[in-house]
C-alpha atoms as a PDB file:
ATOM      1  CA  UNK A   1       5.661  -7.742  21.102  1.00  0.00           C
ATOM      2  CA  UNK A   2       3.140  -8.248  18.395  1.00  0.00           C
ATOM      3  CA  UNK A   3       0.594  -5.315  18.393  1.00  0.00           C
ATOM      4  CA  UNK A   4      -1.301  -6.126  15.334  1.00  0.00           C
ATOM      5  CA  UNK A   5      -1.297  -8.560  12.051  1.00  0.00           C
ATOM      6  CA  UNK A   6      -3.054  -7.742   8.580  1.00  0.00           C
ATOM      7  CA  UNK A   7      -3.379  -9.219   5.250  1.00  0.00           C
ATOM      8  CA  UNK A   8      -4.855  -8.944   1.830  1.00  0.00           C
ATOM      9  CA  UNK A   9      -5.193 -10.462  -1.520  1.00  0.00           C
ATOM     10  CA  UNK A  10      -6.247  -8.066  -4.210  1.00  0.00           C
ATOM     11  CA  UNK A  11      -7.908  -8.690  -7.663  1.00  0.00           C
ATOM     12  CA  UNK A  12      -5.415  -7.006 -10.371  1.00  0.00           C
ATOM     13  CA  UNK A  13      -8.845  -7.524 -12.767  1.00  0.00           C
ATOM     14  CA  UNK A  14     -10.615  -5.420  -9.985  1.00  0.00           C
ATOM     15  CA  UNK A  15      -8.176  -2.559 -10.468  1.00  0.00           C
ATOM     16  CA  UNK A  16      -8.138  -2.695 -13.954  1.00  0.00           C
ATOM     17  CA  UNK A  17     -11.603  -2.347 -13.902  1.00  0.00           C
ATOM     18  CA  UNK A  18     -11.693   0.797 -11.717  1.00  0.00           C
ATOM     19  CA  UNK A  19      -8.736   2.049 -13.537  1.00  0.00           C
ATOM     20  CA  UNK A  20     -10.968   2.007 -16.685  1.00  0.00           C
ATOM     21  CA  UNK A  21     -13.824   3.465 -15.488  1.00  0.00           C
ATOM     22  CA  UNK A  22     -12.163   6.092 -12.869  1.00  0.00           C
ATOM     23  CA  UNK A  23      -9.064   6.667 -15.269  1.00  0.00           C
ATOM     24  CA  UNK A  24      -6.227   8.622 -13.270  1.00  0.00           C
ATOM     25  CA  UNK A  25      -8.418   9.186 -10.367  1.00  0.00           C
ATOM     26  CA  UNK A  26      -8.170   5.778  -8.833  1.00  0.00           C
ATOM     27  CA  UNK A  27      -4.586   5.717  -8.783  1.00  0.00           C
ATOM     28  CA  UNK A  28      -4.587   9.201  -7.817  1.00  0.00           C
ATOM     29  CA  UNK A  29      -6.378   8.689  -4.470  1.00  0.00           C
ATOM     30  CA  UNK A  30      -4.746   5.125  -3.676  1.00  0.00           C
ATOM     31  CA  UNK A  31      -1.050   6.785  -4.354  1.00  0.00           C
ATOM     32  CA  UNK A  32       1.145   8.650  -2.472  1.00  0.00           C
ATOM     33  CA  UNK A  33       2.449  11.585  -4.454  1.00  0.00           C
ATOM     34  CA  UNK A  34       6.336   9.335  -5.053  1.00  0.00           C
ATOM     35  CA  UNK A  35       4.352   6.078  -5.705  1.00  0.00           C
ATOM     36  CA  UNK A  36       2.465   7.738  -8.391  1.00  0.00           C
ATOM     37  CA  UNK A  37       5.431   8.586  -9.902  1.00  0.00           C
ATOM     38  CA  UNK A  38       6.297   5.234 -10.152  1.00  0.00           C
ATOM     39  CA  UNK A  39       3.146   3.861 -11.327  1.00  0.00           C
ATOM     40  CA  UNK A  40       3.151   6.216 -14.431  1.00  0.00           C
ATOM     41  CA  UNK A  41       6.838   5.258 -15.231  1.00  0.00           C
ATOM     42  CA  UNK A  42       6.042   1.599 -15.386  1.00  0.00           C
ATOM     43  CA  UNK A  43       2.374   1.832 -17.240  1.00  0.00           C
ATOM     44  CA  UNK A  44       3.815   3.959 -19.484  1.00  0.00           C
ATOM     45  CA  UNK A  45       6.272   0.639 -20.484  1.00  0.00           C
ATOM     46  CA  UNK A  46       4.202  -2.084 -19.160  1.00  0.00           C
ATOM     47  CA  UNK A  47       0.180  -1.195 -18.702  1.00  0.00           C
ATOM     48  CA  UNK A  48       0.240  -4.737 -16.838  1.00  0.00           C
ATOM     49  CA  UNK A  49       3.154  -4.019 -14.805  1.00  0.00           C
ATOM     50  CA  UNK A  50       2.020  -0.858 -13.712  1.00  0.00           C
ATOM     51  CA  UNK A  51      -1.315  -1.745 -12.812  1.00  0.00           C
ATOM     52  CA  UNK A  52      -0.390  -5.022 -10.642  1.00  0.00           C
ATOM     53  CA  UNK A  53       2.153  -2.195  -8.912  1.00  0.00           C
ATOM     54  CA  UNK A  54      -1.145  -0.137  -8.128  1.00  0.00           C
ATOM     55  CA  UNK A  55      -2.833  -3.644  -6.574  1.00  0.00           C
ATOM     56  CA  UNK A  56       0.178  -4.654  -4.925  1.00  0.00           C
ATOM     57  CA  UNK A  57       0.279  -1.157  -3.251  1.00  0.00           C
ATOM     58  CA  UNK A  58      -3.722  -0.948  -2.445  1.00  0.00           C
ATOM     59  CA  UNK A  59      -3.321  -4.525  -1.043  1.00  0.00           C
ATOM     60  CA  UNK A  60      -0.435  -3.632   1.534  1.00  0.00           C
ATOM     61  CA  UNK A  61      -2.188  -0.428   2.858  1.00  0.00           C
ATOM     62  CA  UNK A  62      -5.497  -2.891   3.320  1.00  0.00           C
ATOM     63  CA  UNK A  63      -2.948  -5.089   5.389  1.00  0.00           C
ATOM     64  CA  UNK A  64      -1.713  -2.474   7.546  1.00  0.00           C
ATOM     65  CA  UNK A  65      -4.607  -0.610   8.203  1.00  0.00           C
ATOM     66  CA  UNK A  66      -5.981  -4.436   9.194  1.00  0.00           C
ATOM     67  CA  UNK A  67      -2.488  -4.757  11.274  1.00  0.00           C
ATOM     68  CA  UNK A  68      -3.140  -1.126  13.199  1.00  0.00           C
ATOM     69  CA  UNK A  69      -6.560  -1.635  14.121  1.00  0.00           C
ATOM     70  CA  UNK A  70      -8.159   1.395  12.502  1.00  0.00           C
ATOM     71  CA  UNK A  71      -8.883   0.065   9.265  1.00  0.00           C
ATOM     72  CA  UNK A  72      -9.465   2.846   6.402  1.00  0.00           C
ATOM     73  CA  UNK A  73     -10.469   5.594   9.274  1.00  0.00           C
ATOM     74  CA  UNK A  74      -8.455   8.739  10.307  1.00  0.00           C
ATOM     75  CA  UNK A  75      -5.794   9.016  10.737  1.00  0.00           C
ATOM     76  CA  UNK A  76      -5.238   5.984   8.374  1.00  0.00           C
ATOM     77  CA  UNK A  77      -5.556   7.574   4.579  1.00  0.00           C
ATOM     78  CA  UNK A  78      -4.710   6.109   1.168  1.00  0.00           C
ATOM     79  CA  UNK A  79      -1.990   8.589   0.507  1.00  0.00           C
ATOM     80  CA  UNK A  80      -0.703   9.456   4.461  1.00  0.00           C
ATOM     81  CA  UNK A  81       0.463   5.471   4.236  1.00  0.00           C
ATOM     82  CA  UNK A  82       3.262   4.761   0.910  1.00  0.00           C
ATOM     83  CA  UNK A  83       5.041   1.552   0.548  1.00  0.00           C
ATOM     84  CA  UNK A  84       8.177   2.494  -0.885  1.00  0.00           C
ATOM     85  CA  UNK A  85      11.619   0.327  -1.311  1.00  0.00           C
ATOM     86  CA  UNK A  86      15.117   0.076  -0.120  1.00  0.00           C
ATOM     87  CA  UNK A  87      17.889   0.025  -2.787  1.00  0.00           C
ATOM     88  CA  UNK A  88      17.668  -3.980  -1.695  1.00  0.00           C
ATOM     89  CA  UNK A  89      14.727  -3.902  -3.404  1.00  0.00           C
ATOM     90  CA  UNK A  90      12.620  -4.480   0.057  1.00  0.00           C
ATOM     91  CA  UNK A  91       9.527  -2.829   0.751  1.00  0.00           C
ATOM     92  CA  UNK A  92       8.969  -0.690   3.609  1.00  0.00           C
ATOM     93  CA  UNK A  93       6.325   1.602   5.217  1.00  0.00           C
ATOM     94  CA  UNK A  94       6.977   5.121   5.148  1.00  0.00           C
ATOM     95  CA  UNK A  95       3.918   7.176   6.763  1.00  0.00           C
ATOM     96  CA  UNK A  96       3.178  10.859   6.488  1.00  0.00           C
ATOM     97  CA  UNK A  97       1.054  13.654   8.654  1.00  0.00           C
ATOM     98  CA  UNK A  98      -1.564  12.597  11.249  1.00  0.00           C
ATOM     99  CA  UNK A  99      -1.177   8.962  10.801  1.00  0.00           C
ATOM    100  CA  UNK A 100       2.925   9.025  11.015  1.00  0.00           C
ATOM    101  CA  UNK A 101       2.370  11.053  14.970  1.00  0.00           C
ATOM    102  CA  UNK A 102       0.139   8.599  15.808  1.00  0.00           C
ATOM    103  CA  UNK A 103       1.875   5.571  15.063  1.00  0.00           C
ATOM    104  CA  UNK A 104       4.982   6.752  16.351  1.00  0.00           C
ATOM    105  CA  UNK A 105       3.541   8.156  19.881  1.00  0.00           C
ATOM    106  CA  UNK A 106       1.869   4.825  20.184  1.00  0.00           C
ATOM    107  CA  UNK A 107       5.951   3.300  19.798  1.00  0.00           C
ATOM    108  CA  UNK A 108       4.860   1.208  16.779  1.00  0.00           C
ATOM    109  CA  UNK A 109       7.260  -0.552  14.024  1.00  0.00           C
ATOM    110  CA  UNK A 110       5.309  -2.294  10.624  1.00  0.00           C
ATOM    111  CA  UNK A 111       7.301  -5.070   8.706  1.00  0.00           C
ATOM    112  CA  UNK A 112       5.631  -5.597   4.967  1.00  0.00           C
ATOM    113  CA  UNK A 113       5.794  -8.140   2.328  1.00  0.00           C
ATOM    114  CA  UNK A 114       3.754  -8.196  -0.948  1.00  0.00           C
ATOM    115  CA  UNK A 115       3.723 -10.103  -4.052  1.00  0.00           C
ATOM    116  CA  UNK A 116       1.848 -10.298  -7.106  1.00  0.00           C
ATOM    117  CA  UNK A 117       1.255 -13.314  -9.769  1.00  0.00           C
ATOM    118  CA  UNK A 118      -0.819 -11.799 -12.878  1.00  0.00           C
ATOM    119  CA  UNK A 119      -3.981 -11.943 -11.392  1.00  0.00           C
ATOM    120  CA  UNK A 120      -3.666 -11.328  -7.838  1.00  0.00           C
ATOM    121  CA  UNK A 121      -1.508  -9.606  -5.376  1.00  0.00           C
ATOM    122  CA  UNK A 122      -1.020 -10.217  -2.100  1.00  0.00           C
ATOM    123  CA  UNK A 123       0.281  -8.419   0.936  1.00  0.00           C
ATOM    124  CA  UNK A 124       1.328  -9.161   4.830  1.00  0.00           C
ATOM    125  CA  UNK A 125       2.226  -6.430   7.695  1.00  0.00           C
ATOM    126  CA  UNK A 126       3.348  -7.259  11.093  1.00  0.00           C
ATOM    127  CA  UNK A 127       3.214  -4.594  13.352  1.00  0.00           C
ATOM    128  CA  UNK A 128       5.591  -4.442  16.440  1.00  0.00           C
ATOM    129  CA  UNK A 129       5.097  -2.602  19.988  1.00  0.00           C
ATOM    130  CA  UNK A 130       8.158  -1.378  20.890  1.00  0.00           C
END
């Protein structure tokens, strides 16, 4: 059974901007501690590349806290919700702390998709009721 639905579309310029005036710190409270990892490696080689990887991740965690019903309120955090991927290459939701008891004692699966052209990105979560 559907328990929830959420989506976003996210300005890459937007980030770019608050990347440039927040430097490290933006990314740095968006990010879980493996996707920042992963957004230095690819900025590093590709500025562009790593900052649409920062929108694409802001824009999923918009979708699922949109699909959960809490919006950006605890237990939902920027960093206790990380989008990581399968050797497939599909993302996934991994959640930590407060907001991974609470989604599991309320028997809840999320499904994610995201994409990114070079100005946007865009992200979908369906979240199941066991």
């Amino acid at each position: 059974m559907i328990f929830g639905l959420g989506t976003d579309i996210c300005d890459v310029r937007r980030i770019r901007e608050s990347v440039e005036r927040h430097g490290e710190r933006f990314a740095e409270k968006v990010l879980s501690d493996a996707e920042l990892a992963v957004y230095r490696r690819r900025s590093e080689r590709w500025p562009d590349r790593g900052l649409r990887y920062l929108a694409t991740r802001f824009s999923a965690k918009e979708a699922f806290s949109k699909a959960i019903g809490l919006g950006m309120r605890m237990p939902m955090t920027w960093r206790s919700c990380e989008i990581a991927n399968l050797a497939s290459g599909q993302p996934v939701i991994v959640l930590h702390g407060a907001l991974k008891s609470w989604f599991e004692a309320q028997g809840l699966r999320a499904h994610v998709t995201l994409t990114d052209e070079t100005d946007y990105a865009a992200s979908f979560v369906v979240v199941e009721k066991n």
